[in-house]
Protein backbone atom coordinates (compact mmCIF):
# COMPACT_ATOMS: atom_id res chain seq x y z
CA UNK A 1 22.82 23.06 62.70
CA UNK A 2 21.23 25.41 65.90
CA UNK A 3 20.63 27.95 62.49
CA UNK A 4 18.91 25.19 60.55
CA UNK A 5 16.78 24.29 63.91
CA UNK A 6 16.07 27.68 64.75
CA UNK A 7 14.71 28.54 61.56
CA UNK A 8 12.59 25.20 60.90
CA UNK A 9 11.13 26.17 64.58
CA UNK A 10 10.48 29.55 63.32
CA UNK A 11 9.26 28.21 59.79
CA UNK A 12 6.86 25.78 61.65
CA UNK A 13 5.51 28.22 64.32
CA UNK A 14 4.76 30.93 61.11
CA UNK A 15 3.04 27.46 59.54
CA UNK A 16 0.61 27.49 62.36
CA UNK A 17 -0.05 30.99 62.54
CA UNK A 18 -1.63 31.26 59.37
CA UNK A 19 -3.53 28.18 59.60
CA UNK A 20 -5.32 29.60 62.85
CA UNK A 21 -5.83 32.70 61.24
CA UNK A 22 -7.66 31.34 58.32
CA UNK A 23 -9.40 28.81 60.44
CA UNK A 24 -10.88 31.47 62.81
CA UNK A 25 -11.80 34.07 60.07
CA UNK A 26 -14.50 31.46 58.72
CA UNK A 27 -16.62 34.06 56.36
CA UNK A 28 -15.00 37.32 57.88
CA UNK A 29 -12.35 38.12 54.95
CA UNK A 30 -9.09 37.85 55.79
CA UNK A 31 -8.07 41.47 55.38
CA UNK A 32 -11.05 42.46 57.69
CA UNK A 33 -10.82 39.84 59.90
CA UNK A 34 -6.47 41.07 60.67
CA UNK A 35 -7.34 43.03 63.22
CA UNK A 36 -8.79 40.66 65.41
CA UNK A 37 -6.14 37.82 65.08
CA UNK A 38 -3.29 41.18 65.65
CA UNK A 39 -5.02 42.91 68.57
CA UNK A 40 -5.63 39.91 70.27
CA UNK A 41 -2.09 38.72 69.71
CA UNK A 42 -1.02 42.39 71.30
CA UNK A 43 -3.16 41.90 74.50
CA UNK A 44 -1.62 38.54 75.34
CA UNK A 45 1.70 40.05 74.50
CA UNK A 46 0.90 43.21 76.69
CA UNK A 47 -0.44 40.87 79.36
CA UNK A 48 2.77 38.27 79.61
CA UNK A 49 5.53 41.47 79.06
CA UNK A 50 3.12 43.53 82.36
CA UNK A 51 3.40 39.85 84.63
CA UNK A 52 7.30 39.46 83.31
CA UNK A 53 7.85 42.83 84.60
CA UNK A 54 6.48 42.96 87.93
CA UNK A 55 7.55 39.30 88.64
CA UNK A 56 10.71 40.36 88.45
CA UNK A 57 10.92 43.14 90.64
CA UNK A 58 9.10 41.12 93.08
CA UNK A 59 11.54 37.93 92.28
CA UNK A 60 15.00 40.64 92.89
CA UNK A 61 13.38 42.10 96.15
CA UNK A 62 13.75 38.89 97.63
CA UNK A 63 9.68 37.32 96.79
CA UNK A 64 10.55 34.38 95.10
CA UNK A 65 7.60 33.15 94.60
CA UNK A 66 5.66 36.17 93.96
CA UNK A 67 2.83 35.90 91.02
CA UNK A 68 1.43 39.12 89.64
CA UNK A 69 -1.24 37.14 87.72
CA UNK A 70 -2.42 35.73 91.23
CA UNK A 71 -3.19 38.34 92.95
CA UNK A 72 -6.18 39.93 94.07
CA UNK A 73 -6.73 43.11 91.84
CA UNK A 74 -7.12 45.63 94.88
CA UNK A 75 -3.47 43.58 95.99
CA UNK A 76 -2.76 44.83 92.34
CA UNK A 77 -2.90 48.44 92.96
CA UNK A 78 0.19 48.74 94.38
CA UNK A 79 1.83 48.87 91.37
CA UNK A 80 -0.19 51.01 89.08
CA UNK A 81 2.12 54.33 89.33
CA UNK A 82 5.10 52.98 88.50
CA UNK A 83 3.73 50.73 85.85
CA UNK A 84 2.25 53.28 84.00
CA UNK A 85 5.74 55.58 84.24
CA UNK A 86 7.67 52.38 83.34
CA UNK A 87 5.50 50.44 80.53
CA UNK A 88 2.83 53.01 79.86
CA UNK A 89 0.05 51.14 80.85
CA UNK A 90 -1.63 48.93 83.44
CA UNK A 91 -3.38 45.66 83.91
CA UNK A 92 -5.41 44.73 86.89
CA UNK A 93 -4.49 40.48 86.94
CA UNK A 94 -8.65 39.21 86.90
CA UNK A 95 -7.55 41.15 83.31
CA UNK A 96 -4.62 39.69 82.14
CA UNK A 97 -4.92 37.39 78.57
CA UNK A 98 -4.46 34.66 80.46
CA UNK A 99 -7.20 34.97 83.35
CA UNK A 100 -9.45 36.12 80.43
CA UNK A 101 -9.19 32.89 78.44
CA UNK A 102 -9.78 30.90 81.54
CA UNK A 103 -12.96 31.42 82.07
CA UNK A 104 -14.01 32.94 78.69
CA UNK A 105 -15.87 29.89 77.80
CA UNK A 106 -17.97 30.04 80.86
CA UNK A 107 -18.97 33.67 80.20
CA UNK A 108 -22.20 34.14 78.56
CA UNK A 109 -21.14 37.98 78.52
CA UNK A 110 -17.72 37.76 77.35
CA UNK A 111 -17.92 40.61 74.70
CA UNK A 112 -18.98 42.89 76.89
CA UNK A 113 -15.95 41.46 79.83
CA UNK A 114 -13.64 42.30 76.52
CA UNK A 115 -15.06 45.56 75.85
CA UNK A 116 -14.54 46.23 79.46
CA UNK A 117 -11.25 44.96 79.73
CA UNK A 118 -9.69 47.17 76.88
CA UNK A 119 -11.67 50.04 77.71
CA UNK A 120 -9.45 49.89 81.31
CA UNK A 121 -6.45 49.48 79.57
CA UNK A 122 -7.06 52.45 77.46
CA UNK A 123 -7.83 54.49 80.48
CA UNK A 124 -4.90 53.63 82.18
CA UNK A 125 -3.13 56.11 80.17
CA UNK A 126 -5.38 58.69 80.79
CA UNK A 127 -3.83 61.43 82.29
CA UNK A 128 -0.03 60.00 81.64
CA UNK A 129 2.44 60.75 78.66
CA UNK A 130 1.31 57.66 77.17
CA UNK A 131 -1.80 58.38 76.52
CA UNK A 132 -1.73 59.29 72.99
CA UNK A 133 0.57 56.20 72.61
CA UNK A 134 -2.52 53.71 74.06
CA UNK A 135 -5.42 56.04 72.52
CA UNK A 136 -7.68 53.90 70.38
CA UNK A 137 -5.57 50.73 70.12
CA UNK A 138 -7.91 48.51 70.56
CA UNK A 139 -10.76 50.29 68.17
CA UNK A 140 -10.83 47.61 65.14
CA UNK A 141 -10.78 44.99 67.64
CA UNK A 142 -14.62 45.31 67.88
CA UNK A 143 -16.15 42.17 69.81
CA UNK A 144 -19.99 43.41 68.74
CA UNK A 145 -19.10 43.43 65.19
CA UNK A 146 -21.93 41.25 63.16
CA UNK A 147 -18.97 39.89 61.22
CA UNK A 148 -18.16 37.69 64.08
CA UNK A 149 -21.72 36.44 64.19
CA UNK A 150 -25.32 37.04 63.98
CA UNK A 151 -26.06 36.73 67.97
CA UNK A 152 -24.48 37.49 70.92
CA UNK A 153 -23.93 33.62 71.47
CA UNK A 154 -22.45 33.34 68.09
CA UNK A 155 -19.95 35.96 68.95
CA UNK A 156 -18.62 34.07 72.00
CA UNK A 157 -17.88 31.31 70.40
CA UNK A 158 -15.98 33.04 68.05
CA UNK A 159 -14.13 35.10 70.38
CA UNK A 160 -13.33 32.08 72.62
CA UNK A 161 -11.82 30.34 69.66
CA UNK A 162 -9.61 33.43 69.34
CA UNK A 163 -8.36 33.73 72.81
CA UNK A 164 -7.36 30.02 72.51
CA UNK A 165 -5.90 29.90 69.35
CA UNK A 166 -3.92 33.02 69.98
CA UNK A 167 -3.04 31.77 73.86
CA UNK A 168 -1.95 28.63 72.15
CA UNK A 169 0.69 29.79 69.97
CA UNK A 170 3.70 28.14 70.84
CA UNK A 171 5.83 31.44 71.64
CA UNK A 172 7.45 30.12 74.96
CA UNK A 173 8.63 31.95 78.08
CA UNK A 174 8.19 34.96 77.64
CA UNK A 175 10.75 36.31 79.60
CA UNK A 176 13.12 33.87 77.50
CA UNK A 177 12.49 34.86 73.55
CA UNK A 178 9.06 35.73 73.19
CA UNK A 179 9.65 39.38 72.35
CA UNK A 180 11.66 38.48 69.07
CA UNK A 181 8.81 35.67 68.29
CA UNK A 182 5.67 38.15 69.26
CA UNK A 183 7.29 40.65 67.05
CA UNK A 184 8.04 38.09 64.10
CA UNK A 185 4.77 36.70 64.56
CA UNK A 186 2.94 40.04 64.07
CA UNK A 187 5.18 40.75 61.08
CA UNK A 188 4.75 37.20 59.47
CA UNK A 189 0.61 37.49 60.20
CA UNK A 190 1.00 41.44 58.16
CA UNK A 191 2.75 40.19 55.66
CA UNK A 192 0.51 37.32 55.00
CA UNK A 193 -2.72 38.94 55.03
CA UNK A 194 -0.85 41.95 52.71
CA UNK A 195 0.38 38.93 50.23
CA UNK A 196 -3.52 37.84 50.35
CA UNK A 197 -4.94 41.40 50.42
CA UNK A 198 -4.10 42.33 46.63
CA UNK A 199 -3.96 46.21 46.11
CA UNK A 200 -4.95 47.48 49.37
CA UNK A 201 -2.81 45.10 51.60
CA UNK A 202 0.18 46.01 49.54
CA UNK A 203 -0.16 49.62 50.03
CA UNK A 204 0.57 49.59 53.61
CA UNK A 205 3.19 46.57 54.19
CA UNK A 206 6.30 46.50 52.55
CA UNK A 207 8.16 43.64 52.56
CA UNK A 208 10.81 42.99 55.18
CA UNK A 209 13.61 42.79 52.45
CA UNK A 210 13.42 45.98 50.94
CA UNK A 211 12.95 47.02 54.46
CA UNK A 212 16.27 46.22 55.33
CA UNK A 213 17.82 47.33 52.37
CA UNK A 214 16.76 51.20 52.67
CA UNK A 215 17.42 51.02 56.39
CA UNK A 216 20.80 49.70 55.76
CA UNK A 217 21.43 52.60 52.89
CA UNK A 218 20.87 54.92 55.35
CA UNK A 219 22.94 53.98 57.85
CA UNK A 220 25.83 52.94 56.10
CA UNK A 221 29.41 53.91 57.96
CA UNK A 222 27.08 54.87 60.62
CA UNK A 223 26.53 53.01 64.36
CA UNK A 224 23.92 54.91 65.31
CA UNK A 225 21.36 57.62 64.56
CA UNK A 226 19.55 60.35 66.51
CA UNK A 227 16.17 59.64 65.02
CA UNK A 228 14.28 58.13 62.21
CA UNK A 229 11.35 58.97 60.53
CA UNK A 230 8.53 57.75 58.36
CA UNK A 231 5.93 59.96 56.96
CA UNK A 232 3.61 57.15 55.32
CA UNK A 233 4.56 54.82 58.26
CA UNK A 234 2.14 52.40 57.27
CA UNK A 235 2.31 49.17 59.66
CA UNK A 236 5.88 50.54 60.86
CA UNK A 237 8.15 47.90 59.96
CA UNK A 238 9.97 49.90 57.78
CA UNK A 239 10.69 52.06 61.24
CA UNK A 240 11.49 48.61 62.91
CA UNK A 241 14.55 47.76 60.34
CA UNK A 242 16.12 49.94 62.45
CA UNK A 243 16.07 48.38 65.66
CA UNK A 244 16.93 45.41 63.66
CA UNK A 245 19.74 46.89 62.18
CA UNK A 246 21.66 49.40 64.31
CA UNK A 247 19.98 47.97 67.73
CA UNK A 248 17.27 49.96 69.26
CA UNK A 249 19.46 51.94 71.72
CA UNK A 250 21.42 52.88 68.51
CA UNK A 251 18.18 54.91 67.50
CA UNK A 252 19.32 57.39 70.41
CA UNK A 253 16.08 59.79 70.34
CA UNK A 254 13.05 57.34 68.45
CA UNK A 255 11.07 56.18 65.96
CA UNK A 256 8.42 58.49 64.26
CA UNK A 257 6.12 58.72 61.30
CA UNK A 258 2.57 59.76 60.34
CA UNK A 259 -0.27 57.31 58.64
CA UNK A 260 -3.46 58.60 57.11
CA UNK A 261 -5.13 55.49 57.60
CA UNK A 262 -6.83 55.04 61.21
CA UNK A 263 -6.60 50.95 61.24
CA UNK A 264 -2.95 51.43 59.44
CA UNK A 265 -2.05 54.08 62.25
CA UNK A 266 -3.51 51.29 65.45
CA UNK A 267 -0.98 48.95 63.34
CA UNK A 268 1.91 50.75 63.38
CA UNK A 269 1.58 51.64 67.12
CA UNK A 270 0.90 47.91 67.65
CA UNK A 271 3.71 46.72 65.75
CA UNK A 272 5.81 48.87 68.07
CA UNK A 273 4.71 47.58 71.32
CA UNK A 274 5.13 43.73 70.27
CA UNK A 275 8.70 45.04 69.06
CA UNK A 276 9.34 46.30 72.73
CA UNK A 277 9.78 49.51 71.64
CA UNK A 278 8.40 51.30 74.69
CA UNK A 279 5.95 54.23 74.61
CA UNK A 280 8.26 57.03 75.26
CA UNK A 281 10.82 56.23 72.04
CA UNK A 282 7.79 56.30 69.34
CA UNK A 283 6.01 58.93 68.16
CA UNK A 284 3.27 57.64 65.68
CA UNK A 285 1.10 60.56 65.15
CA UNK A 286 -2.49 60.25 62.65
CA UNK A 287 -3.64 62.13 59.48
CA UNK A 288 -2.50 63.31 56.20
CA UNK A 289 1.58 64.09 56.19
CA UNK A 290 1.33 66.42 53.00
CA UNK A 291 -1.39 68.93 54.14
CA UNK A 292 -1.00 68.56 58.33
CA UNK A 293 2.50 67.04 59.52
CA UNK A 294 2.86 66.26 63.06
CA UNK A 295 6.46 66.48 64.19
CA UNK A 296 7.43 69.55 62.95
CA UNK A 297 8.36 70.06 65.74
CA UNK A 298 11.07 66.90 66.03
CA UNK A 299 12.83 67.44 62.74
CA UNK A 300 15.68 67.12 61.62
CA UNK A 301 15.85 63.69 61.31
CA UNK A 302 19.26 61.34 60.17
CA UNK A 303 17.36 58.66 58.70
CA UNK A 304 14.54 58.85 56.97
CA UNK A 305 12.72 55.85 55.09
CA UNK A 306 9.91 55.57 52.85
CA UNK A 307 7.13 53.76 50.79
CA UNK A 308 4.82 56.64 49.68
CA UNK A 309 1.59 55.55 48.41
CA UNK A 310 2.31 55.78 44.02
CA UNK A 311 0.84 58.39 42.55
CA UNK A 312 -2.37 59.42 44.66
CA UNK A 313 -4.47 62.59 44.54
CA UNK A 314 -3.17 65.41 46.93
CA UNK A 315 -4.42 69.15 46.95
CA UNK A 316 -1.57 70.58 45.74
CA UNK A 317 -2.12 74.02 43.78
CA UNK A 318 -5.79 74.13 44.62
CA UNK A 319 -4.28 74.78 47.94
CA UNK A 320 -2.78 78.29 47.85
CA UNK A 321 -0.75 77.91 51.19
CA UNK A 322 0.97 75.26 49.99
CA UNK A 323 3.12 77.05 47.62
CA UNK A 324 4.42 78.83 50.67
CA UNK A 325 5.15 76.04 52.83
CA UNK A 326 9.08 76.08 53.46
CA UNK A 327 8.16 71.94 52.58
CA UNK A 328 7.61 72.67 48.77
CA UNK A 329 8.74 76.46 48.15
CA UNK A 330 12.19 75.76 47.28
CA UNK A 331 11.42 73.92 44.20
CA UNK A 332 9.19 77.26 42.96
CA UNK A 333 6.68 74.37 41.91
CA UNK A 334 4.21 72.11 43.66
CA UNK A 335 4.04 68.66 42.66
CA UNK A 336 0.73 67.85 40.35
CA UNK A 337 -2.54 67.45 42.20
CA UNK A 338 -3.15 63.62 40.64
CA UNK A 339 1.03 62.25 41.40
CA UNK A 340 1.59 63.58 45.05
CA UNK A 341 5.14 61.02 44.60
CA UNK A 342 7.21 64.17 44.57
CA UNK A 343 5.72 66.43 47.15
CA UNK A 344 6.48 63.17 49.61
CA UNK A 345 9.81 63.75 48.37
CA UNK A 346 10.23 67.21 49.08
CA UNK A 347 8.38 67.09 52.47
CA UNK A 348 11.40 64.54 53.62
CA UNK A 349 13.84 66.35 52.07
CA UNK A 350 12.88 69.53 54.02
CA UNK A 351 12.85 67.67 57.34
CA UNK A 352 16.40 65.43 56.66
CA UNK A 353 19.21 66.78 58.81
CA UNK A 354 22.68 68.12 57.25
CA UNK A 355 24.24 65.00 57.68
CA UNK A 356 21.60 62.51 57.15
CA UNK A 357 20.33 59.92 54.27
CA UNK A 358 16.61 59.45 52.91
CA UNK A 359 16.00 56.24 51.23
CA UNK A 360 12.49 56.94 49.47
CA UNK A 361 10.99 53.71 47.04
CA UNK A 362 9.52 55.88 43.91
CA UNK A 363 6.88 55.15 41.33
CA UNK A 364 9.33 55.06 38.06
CA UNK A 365 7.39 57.98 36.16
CA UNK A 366 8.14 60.48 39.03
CA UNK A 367 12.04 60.19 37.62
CA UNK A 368 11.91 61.22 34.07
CA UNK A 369 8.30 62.85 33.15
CA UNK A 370 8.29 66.31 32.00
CA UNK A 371 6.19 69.55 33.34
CA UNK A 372 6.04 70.05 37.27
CA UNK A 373 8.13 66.77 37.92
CA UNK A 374 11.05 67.72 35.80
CA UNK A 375 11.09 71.33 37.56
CA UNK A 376 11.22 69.64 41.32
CA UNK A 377 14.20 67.19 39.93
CA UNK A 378 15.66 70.32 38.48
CA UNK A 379 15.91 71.74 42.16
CA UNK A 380 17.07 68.34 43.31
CA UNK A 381 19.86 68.04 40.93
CA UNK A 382 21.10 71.49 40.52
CA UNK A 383 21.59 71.53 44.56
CA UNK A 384 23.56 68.73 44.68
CA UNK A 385 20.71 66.56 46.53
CA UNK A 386 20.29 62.98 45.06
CA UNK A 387 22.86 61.01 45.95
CA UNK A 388 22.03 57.46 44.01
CA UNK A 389 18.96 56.17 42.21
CA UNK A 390 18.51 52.55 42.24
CA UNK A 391 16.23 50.56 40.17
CA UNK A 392 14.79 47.57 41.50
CA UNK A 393 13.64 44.61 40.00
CA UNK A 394 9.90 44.25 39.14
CA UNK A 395 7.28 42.21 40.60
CA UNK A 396 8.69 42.78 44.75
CA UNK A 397 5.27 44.32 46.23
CA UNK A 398 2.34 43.43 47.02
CA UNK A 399 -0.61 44.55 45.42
CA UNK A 400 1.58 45.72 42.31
CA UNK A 401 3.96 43.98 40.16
CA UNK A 402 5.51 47.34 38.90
CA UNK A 403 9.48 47.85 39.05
CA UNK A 404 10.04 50.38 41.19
CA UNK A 405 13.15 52.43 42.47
CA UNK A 406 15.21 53.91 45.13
CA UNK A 407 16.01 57.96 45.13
CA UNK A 408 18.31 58.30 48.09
CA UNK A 409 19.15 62.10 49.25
CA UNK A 410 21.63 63.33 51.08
CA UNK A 411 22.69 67.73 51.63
CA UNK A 412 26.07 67.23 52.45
CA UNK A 413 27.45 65.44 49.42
CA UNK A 414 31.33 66.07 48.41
CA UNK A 415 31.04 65.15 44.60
CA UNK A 416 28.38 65.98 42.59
CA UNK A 417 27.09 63.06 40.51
CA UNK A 418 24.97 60.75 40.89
CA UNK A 419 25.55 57.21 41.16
CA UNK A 420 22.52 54.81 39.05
CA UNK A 421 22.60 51.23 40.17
CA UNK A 422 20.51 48.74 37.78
CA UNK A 423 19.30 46.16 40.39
CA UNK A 424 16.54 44.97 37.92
CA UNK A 425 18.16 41.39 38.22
CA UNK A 426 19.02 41.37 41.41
CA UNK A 427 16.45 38.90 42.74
CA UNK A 428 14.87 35.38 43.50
CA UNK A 429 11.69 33.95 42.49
CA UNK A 430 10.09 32.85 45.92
CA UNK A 431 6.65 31.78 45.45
CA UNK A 432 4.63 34.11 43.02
CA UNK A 433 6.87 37.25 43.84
CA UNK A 434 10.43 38.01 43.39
CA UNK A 435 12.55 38.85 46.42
CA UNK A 436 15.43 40.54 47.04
CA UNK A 437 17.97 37.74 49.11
CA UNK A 438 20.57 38.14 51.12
CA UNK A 439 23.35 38.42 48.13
CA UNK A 440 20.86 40.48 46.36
CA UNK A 441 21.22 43.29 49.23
CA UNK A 442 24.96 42.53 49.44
CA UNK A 443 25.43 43.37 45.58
CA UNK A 444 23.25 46.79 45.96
CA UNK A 445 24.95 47.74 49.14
CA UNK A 446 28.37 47.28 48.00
CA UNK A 447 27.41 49.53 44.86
CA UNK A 448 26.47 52.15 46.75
CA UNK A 449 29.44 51.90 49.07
CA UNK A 450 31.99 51.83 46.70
CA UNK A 451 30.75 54.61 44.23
CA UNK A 452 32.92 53.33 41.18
CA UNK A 453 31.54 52.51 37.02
CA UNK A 454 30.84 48.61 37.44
CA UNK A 455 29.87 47.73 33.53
CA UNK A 456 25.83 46.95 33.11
CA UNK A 457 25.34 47.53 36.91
CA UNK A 458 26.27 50.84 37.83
CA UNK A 459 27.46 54.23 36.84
CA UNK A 460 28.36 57.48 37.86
CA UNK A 461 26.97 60.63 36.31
CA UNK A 462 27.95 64.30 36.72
CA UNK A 463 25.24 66.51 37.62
CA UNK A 464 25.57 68.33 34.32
CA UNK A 465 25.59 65.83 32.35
CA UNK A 466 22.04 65.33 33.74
CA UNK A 467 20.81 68.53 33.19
CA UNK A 468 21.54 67.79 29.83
CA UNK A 469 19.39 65.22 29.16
CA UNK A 470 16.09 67.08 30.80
CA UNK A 471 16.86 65.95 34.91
CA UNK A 472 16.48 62.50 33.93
CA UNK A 473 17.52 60.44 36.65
CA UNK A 474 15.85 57.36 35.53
CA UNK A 475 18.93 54.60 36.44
CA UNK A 476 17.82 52.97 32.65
CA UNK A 477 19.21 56.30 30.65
CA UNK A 478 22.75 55.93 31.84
CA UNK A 479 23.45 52.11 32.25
CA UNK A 480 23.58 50.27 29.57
CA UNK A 481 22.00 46.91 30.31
CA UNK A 482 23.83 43.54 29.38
CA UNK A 483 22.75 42.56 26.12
CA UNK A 484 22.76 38.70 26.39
CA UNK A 485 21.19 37.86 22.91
CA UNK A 486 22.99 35.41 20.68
CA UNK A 487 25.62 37.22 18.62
CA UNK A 488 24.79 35.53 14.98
CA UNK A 489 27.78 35.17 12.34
CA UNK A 490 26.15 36.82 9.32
CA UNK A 491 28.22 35.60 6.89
CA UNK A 492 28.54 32.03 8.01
CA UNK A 493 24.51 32.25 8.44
CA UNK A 494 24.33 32.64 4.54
CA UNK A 495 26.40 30.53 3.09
CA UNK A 496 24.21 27.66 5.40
CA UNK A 497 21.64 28.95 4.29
CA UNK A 498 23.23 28.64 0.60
CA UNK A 499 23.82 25.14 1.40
CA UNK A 500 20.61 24.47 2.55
CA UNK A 501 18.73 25.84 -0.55
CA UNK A 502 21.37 23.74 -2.64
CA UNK A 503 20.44 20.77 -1.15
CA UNK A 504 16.58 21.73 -1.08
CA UNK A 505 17.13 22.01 -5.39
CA UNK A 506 19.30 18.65 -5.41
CA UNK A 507 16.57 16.58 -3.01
CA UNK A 508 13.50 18.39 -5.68
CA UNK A 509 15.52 17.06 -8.66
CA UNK A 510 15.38 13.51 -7.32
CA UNK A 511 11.76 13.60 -6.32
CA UNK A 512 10.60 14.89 -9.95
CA UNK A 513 12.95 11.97 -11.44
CA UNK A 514 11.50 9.37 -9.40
CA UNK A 515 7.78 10.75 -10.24
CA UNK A 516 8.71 10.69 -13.79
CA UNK A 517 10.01 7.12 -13.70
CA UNK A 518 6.56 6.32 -11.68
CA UNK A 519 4.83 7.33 -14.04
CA UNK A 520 6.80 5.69 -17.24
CA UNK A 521 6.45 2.88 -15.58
CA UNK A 522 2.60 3.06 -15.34
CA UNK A 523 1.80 3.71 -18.82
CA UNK A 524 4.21 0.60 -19.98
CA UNK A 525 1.83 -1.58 -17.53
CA UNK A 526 -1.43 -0.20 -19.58
């Protein structure tokens, strides 16, 4: 019953969310309009976790009564250098969300107060290791923007409507639960706006199911990992799983990835703060993975997850360096300049340690077409690197109702075949997408797990057998799917049919006797 309660609450609170945001967007569109609704949502949450934080140092020193957000800022000051160290950044309290809001309505210069406000927020990183963490956060949260309003005036009113509607969100005490609800209600507002965004929403969110799934294929038999990585990290929550999953002091050395989109990037590094992930175990870094990775550096990594973008331009052989990069040299080939699926593939496979798993959702083409795609699954195969391809049911993204699959890789496999799961029916109709629920996982998982021929569902393959058939590894060429037609009994079929054109002949008979007799009796009454 707490469950049912608990998730009605939740179910209620996500309810009111989504009405605010749409309420306060007015004309901005929705997908635009995200990163006001999100940013402000991260400076209340950075403001309540900063007062949480230094209330209760003051509260366990003895000052019960202490009240950070009370305090004169020059008071403040004491605690700048260790908050900074600690958290990564600082607050003075005539700043803090709260104290803000208070008077915002009263402030005929309250875009500028804001500007001011996360401008100081910023800069109290400078100089500190988190400053690369804070750098820019606050960027598409841009309180001059015309889209919040012709005037100055008209921009108040719009930005006091957000201050209140986010400071009213029912996320209790913060130092009782409101980590888990900030960090639900950031994921609920990304996935909503993604579900509303069409193509380029979908691109950078993917859904929290299939989240879970490839961070539990990676860890499976495992407690804990050292690292995991992303290298199109999009909004992060595929990172996040993680912390979900194994705990985040399971994920002993961090989270990193790489996003070539700048708002995508502030996201991502969002989305980890409002998870509680603290500055010093992420590492999201900015720009194009393929052509200018950032953690060389941190690799190997045990887990790595991923949602490439499908089949998008890279430089590939136009670059010459790139055939020399120890990324994509193995393979002898370079994945073509208009599908860059497969260089993602061989960038993660170059940084996955011995005895790690990559879980990497693929574009269904990248598995069986011919030319420079069939010579990088050549390398694959013949070195004993993919260790199960799943394919998953259609219709699961947003922005794209393709069926995509899973290409997990290991380097320290003991057999060598591959095991194909066909998941293509594994999956709910929720709304006007299908989902993957909690059985749905259960049945993949325990495929992959226990490795064994399940009829119509999964199948193992020997790596020759593979070659074979040109390094297909599409999960459709080896199991046979369930053919659930009606199986017809010819011969019975006929002789009904047989019967039926009998009685067609007897029932024409009686029709041209009775018209006959019809018309007998006619020409007696003339």
């Amino acid at each position: 019953m707490a469950t049912t309660t608990k998730e009605g609450q939740r179910a209620e609170l996500h309810k009111t969310i989504w009405r605010i945001a749409n309420d306060l967007r007015g004309s901005v569109d929705g997908w635009d309009f995200k990163s006001y609704v999100l940013g402000m949502l991260f400076y209340r949450f950075i403001s309540e976790n900063l007062i949480a934080y230094i209330n209760k140092g003051e509260h366990e020193a003895g000052d019960e009564f202490f009240d950070y957000a009370a305090l004169d800022d020059a008071q403040a000051e004491f605690a700048r250098g260790e908050v900074v160290s600690e958290k990564g950044f600082f607050i003075v309290p005539s700043e803090l969300f709260a104290n803000i809001r208070r008077s915002a309505r009263d402030d005929e210069n309250l875009n500028e107060t804001l500007e001011r406000v996360f401008k100081n927020i910023e800069g109290s990183a400078f100089g500190a290791d988190s400053e690369d963490d804070l750098k820019g956060l606050f960027d598409d949260l841009d309180v001059n923007s015309n889209k919040l309003g012709p005037t100055v005036a008209r921009r108040n009113e719009k930005l006091v409507k957000l201050l209140d509607a986010v400071g009213d969100l029912p996320l209790g005490r913060f130092e009782d639960n409101s980590i888990d609800l900030f960090g639900d209600a950031y994921e609920y507002l990304m996935q909503m706006y993604a579900a509303n965004a069409g193509k380029s929403g979908g691109e950078y969110y993917t859904p929290q199911e299939v989240s879970e799934l490839l961070a539990r294929i990676t860890v499976q038999g495992k407690s804990q990992v050292n690292k995991v990585y992303d290298p199109a990290v999009g909004s992060g929550s595929l990172l996040l799983k993680f912390a979900e999953v194994l705990g985040k002091e399971n994920v002993r050395q961090g989270f990193y990835g790489q996003e070539i989109n700048l708002t995508t990037y502030n996201l991502a590094r969002i989305n980890m703060f409002l998870h509680d992930i603290n500055y010093a175990d992420f590492n999201i870094a900015h720009g194009d993975t393929l052509s200018d990775p950032q953690h060389g550096d941190d690799e190997p990594f045990e887990a790595i997850v991923s949602n490439p973008p499908y089949s998008i331009k890279w430089e590939g052989d136009a670059n010459p360096i790139l055939i020399n990069d120890e990324r994509f040299a193995p393979a002898g080939v370079l994945a073509p300049k208009s599908k860059a699926d497969l260089a993602f593939t061989m960038h993660m496979l170059s940084w996955l340690a011995v005895n790690g798993t990559a879980a990497i959702v693929q574009f269904p083409g990248v598995l069986y077409r011919g030319g420079a795609e069939q010579k990088i699954r050549k390398y694959l195969v013949d070195n004993n690197y993919v260790d199960t391809v799943i394919q998953l049911p259609p219709d699961l993204f947003f922005g794209t109702t393709i069926a995509t699959c899973i290409l997990v890789l290991k380097k320290s496999k003991t057999d060598n075949d591959v095991l194909f799961v066909n998941a293509s029916k594994e999956y709910d109709r929720v709304g006007n997408k299908n989902k993957l629920t909690p059985d749905n996982q259960k049945s993949i998982l325990g495929a992959v797990e226990a490795r064994v021929d399940v009829q119509h569902f999964a199948k193992r393959v020997s790596n020759e057998v593979i070659a074979s058939n040109n390094y297909n590894i599409a999960a459709s060429s080896y199991v046979e799917t369930e053919d659930n037609r009606e199986v017809v009994d010819i011969t019975a079929l006929n002789a009904e049919i047989a019967q039926i054109v009998a009685r067609q002949a007897d029932l024409r008979t009686s029709i041209d006797a009775i018209v006959a007799d019809l018309e007998a009796r006619g020409h007696a009454i003339v």
